[in-house]
C-alpha atoms as a PDB file:
ATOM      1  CA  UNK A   1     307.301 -36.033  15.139  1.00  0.00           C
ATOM      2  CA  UNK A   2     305.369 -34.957  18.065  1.00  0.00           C
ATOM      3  CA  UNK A   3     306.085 -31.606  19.140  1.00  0.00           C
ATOM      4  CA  UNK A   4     304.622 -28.992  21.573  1.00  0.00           C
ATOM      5  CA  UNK A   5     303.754 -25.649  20.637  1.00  0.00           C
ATOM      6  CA  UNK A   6     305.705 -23.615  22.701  1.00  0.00           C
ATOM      7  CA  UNK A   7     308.609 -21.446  21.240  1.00  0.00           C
ATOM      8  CA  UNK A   8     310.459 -20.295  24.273  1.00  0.00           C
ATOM      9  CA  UNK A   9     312.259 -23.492  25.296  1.00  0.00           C
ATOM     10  CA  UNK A  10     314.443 -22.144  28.129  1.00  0.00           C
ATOM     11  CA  UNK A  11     311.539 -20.544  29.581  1.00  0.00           C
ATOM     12  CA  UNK A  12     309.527 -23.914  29.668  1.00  0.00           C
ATOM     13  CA  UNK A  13     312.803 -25.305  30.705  1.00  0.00           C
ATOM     14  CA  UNK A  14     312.598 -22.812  33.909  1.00  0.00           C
ATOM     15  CA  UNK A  15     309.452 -22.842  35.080  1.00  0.00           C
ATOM     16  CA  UNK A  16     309.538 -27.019  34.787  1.00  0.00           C
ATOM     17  CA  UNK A  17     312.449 -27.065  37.064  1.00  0.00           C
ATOM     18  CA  UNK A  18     310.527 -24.457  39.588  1.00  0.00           C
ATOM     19  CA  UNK A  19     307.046 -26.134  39.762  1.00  0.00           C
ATOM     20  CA  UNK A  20     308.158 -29.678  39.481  1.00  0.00           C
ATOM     21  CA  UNK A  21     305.800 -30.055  36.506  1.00  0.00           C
ATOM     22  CA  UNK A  22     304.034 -28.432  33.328  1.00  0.00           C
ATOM     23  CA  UNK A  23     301.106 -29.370  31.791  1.00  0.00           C
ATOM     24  CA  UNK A  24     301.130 -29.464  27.997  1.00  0.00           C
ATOM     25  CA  UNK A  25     298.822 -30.651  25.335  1.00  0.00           C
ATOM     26  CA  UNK A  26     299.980 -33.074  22.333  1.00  0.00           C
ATOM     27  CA  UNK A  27     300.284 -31.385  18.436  1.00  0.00           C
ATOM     28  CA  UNK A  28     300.637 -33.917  16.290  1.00  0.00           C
ATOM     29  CA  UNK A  29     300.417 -38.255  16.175  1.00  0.00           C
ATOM     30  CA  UNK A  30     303.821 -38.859  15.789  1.00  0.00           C
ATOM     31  CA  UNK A  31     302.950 -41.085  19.130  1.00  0.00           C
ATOM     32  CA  UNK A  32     299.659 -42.674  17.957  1.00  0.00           C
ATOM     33  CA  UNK A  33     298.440 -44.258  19.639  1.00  0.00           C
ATOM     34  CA  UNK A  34     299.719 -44.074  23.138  1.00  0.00           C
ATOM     35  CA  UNK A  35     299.288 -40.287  22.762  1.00  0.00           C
ATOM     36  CA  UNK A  36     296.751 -38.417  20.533  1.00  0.00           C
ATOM     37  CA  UNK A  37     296.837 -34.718  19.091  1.00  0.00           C
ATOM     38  CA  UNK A  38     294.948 -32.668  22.295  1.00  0.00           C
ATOM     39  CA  UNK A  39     296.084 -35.132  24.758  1.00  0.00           C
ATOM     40  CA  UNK A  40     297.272 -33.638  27.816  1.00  0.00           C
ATOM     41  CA  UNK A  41     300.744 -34.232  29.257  1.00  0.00           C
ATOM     42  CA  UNK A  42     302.039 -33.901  32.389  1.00  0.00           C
ATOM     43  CA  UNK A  43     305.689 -33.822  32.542  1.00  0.00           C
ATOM     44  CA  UNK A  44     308.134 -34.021  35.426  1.00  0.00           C
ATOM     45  CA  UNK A  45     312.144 -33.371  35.613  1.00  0.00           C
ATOM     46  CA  UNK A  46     314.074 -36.948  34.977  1.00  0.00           C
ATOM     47  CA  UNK A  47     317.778 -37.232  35.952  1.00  0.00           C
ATOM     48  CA  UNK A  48     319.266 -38.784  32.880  1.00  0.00           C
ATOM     49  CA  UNK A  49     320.278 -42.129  35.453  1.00  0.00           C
ATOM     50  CA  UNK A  50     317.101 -42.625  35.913  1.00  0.00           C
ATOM     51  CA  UNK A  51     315.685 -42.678  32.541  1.00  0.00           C
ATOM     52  CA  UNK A  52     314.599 -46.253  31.272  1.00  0.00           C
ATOM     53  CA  UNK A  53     314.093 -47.737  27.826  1.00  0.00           C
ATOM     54  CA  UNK A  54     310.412 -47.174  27.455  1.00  0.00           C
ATOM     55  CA  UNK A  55     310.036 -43.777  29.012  1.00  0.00           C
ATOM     56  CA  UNK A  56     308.022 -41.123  27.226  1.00  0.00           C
ATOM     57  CA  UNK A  57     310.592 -37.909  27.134  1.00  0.00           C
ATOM     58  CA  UNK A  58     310.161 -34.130  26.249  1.00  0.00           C
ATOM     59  CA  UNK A  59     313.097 -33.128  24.458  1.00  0.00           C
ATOM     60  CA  UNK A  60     314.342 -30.111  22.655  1.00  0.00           C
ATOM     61  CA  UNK A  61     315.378 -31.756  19.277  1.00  0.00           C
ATOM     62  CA  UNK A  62     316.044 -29.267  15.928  1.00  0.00           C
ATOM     63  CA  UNK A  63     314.822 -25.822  18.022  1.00  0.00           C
ATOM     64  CA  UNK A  64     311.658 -27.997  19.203  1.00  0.00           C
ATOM     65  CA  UNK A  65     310.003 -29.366  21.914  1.00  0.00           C
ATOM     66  CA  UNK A  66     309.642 -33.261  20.859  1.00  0.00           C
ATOM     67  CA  UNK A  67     307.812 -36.147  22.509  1.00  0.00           C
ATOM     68  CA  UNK A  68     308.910 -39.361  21.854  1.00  0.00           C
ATOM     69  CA  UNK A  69     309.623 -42.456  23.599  1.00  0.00           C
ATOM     70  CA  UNK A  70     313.273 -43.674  24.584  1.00  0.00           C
ATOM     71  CA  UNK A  71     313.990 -46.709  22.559  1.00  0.00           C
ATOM     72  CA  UNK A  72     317.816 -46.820  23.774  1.00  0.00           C
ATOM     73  CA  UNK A  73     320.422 -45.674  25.534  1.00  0.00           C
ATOM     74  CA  UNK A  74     323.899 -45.782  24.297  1.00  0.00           C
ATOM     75  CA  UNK A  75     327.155 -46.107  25.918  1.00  0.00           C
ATOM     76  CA  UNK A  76     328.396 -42.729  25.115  1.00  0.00           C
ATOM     77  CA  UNK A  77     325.872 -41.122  27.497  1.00  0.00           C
ATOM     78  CA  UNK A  78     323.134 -40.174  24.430  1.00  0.00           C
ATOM     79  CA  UNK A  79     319.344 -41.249  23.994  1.00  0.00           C
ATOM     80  CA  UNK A  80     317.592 -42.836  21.089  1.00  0.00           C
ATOM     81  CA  UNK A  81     314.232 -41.644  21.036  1.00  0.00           C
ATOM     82  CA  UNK A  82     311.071 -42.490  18.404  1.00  0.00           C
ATOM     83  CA  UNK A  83     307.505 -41.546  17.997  1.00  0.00           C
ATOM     84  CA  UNK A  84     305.252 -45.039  18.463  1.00  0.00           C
ATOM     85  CA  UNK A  85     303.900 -44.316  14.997  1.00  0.00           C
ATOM     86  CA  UNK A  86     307.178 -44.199  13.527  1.00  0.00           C
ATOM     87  CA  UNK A  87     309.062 -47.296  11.771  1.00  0.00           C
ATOM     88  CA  UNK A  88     311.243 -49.569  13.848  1.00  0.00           C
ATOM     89  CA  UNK A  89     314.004 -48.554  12.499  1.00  0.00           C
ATOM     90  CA  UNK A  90     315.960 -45.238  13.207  1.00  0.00           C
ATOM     91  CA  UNK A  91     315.299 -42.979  15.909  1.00  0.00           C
ATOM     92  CA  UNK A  92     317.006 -39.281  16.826  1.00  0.00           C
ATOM     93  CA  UNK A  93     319.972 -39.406  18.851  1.00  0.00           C
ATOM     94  CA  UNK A  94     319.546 -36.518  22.084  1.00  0.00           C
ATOM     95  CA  UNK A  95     321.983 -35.878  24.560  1.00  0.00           C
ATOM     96  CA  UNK A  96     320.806 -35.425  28.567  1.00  0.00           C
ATOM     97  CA  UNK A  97     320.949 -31.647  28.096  1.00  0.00           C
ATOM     98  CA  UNK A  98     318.331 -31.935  25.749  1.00  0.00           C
ATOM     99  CA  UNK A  99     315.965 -33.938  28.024  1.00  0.00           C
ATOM    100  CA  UNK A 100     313.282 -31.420  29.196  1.00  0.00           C
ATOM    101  CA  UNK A 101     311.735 -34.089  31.381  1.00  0.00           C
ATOM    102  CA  UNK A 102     309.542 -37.557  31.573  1.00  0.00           C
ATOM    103  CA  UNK A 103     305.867 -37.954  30.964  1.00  0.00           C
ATOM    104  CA  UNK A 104     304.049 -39.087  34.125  1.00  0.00           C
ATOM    105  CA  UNK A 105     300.572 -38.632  33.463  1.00  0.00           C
ATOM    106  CA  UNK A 106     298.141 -38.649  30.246  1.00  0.00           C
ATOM    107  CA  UNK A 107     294.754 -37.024  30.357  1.00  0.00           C
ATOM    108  CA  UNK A 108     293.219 -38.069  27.150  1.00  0.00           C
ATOM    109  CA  UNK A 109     291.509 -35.549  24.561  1.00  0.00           C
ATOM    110  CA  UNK A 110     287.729 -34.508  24.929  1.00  0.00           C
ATOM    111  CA  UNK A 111     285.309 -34.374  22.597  1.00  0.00           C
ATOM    112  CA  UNK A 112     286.193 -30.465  22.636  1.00  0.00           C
ATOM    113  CA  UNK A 113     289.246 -31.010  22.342  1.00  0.00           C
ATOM    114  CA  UNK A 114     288.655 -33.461  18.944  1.00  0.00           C
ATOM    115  CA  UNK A 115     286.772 -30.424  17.639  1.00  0.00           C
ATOM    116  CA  UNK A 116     289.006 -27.799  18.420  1.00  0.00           C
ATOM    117  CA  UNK A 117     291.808 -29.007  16.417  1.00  0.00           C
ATOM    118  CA  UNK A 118     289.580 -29.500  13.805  1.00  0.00           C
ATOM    119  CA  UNK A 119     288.543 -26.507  13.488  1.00  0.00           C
ATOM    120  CA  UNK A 120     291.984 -25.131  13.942  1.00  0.00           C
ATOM    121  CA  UNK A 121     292.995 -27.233  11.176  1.00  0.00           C
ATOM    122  CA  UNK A 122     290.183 -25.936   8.906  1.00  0.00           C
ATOM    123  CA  UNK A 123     291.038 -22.470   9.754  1.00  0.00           C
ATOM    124  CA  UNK A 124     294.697 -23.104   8.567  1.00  0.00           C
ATOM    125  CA  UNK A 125     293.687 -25.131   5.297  1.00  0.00           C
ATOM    126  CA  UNK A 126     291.372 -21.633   4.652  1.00  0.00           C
ATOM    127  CA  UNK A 127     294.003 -19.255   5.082  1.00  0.00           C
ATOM    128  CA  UNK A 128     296.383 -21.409   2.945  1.00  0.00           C
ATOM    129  CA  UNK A 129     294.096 -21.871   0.255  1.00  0.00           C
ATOM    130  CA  UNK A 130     292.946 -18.051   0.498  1.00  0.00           C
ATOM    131  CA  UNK A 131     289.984 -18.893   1.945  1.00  0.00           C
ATOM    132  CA  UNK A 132     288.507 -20.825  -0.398  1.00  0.00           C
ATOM    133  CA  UNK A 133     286.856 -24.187  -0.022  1.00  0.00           C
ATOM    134  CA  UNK A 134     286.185 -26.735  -2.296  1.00  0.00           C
ATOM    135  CA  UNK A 135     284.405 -29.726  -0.841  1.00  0.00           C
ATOM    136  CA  UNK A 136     283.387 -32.279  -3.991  1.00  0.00           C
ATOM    137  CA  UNK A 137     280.293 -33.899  -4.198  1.00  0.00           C
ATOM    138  CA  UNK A 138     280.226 -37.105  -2.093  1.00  0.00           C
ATOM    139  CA  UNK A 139     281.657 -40.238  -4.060  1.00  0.00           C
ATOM    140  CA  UNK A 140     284.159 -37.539  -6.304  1.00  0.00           C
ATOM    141  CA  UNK A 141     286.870 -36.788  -4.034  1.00  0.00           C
END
């Protein structure tokens, strides 16, 4: 699932609605590979009418922010959406108070970027292993 890393959803939720858009940048590759982890997104308020099948939305789905494409819309008024990366199949049902907004604009990730979350991602696998490494010799792991 792609999600943003912010934890204060109605406050995301507020300041979208008063600038007209927020600029956020992509966590995971739940979306690969129309969007990649340090992508930037720029998302916009969407009335629920004038969402389409094939629209990138921002969601709050499970106490996150999701990003995911809408795959359907059902009769009862709620959205199917589904990261690109995921199986056909399936799909998490949202209703239109959960849609934050619509992507409008992708700024793909810079080499900085790319190395940022790797590092990030090394830091994390060091303070989960206690900050131990092990790397194996080349042709043993």
């Amino acid at each position: 699932m792609t999600t943003v890393s912010f934890k204060d959803l109605p406050e995301l939720s507020d300041l979208l609605l008063r600038q007209g858009m927020v600029r956020l940048r992509i966590a995971t590759g739940s979306m690969r590979p129309a969007l990649r982890e340090g992508d930037e997104i720029v998302v916009q308020p969407a009335a629920p009418e004038t969402l389409r099948v094939g629209d990138i939305l921002l969601v709050r789905y499970q106490g996150q922010m999701v990003c995911h494409r809408l795959v359907k819309i059902l009769d009862s008024g709620t959205f199917v959406i589904r990261g690109d990366a995921a199986p056909a199949a399936g799909g998490e049902q949202v209703r239109a108070d959960q849609i934050i907004g619509r992507v409008v604009q992708v700024k793909p990730r810079t080499l900085w970027t790319v190395l940022k979350f790797f590092l990030k991602g090394l830091l994390r696998s060091a303070k989960n292993s206690g900050g131990a490494f092990f790397c194996p010799p080349r042709g043993q792991g």
